[in-house]
Protein backbone atom coordinates (compact mmCIF):
# COMPACT_ATOMS: atom_id res chain seq x y z
CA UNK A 1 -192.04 -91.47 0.47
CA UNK A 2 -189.40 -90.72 3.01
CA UNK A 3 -185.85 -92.18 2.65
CA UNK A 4 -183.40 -91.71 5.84
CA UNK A 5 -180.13 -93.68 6.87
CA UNK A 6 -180.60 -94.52 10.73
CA UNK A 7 -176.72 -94.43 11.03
CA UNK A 8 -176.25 -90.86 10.06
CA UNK A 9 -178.95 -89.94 12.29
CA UNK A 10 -178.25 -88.15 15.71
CA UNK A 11 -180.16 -89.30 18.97
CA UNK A 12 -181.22 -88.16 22.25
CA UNK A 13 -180.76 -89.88 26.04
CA UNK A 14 -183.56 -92.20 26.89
CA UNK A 15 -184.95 -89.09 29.04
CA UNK A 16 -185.59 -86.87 25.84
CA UNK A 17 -186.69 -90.12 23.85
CA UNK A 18 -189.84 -88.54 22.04
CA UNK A 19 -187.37 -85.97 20.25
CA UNK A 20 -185.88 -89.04 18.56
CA UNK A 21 -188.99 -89.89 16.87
CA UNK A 22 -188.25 -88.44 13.30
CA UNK A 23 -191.50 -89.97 11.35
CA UNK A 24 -195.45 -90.26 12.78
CA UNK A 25 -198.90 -91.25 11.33
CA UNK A 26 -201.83 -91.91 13.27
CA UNK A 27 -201.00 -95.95 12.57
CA UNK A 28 -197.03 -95.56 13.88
CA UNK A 29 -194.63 -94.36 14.36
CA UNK A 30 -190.21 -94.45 14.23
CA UNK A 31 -187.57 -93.63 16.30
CA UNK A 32 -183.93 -93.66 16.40
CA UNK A 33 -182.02 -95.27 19.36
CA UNK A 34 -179.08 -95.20 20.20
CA UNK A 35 -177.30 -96.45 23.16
CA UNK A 36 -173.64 -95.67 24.65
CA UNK A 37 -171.09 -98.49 25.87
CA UNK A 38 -173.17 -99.80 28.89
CA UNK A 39 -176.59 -97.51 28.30
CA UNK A 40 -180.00 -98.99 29.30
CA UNK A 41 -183.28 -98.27 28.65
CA UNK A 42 -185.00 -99.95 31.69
CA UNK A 43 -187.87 -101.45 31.80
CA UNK A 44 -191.39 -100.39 30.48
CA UNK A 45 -194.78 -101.36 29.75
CA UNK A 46 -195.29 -101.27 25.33
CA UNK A 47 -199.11 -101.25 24.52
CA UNK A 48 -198.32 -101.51 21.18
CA UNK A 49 -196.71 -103.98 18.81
CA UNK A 50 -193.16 -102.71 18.77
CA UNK A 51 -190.31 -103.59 15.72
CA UNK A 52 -186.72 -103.55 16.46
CA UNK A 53 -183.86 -103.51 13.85
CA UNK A 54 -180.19 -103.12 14.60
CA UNK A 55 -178.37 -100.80 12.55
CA UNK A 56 -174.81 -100.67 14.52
CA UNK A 57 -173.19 -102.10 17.10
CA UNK A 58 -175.12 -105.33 19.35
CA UNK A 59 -178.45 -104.65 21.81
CA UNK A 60 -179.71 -107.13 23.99
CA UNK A 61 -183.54 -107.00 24.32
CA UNK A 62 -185.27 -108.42 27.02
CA UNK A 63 -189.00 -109.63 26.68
CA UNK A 64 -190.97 -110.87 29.11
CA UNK A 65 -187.85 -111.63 31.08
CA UNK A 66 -186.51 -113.58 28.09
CA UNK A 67 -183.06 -111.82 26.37
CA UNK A 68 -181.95 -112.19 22.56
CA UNK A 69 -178.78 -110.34 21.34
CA UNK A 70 -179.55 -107.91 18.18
CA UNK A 71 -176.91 -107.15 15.90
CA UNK A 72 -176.73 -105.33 12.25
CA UNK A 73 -179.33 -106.40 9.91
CA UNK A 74 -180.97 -108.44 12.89
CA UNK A 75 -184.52 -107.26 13.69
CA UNK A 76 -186.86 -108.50 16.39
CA UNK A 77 -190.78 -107.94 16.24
CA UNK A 78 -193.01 -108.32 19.61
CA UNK A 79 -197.00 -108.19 20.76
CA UNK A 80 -197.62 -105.53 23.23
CA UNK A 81 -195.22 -106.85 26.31
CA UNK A 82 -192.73 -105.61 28.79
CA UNK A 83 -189.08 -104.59 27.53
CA UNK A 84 -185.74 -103.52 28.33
CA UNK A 85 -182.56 -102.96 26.08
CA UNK A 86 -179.28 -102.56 27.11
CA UNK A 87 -175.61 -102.69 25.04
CA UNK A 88 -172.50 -103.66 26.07
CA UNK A 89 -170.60 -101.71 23.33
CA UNK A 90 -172.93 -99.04 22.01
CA UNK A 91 -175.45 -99.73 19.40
CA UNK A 92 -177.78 -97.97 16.66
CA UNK A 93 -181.44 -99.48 16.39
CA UNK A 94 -184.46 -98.58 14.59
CA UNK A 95 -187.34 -98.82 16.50
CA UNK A 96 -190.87 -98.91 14.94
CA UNK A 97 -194.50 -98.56 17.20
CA UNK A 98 -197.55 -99.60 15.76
CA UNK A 99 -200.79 -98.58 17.15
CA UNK A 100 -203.19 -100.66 17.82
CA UNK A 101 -206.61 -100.66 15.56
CA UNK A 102 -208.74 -99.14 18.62
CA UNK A 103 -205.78 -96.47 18.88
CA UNK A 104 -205.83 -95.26 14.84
């Protein structure tokens, strides 16, 4: 068992992302984001089902050119796809990768 609080925990720019990955098994794994008042992460290719749940603040997603609005205790859950996320205001977000059953 591991127990963390996602808004106590610190978090790198998008070009150091893999050092906010604070747990990993072979099946996924989780990573804190956390964007500034009018950070972006642009656009990339996930080959794995990805989770998204907003801790702080409000994240728009965009998949597969459509965009939903996150905000606390709102979570979002997607197939392998294309994605973007960008905030307005600054926001916290869990974000969960699972591997795929070929991948494990």
């Amino acid at each position: 068992m591991k127990l963390f609080d996602i808004t106590d925990m610190q978090a790198h720019g998008y070009d150091q992302r893999s050092r906010n990955v604070f747990y990993e098994t072979p099946g996924f794994k989780m990573r804190v984001i956390d964007l500034g008042p009018g950070e972006a992460i642009p656009q990339c290719e996930m080959s794995s089902h990805v989770i998204f749940v907003c801790a702080e603040g409000e994240a728009f997603v965009t998949v597969d050119g459509k965009e939903v609005s996150l905000t606390p205790a709102q979570g979002l859950a997607t197939e392998p796809t294309t994605l973007s996320m960008k905030s307005d205001t600054g926001a916290k977000l869990l974000g969960i990768q699972i591997a795929s059953a070929e991948n494990v």
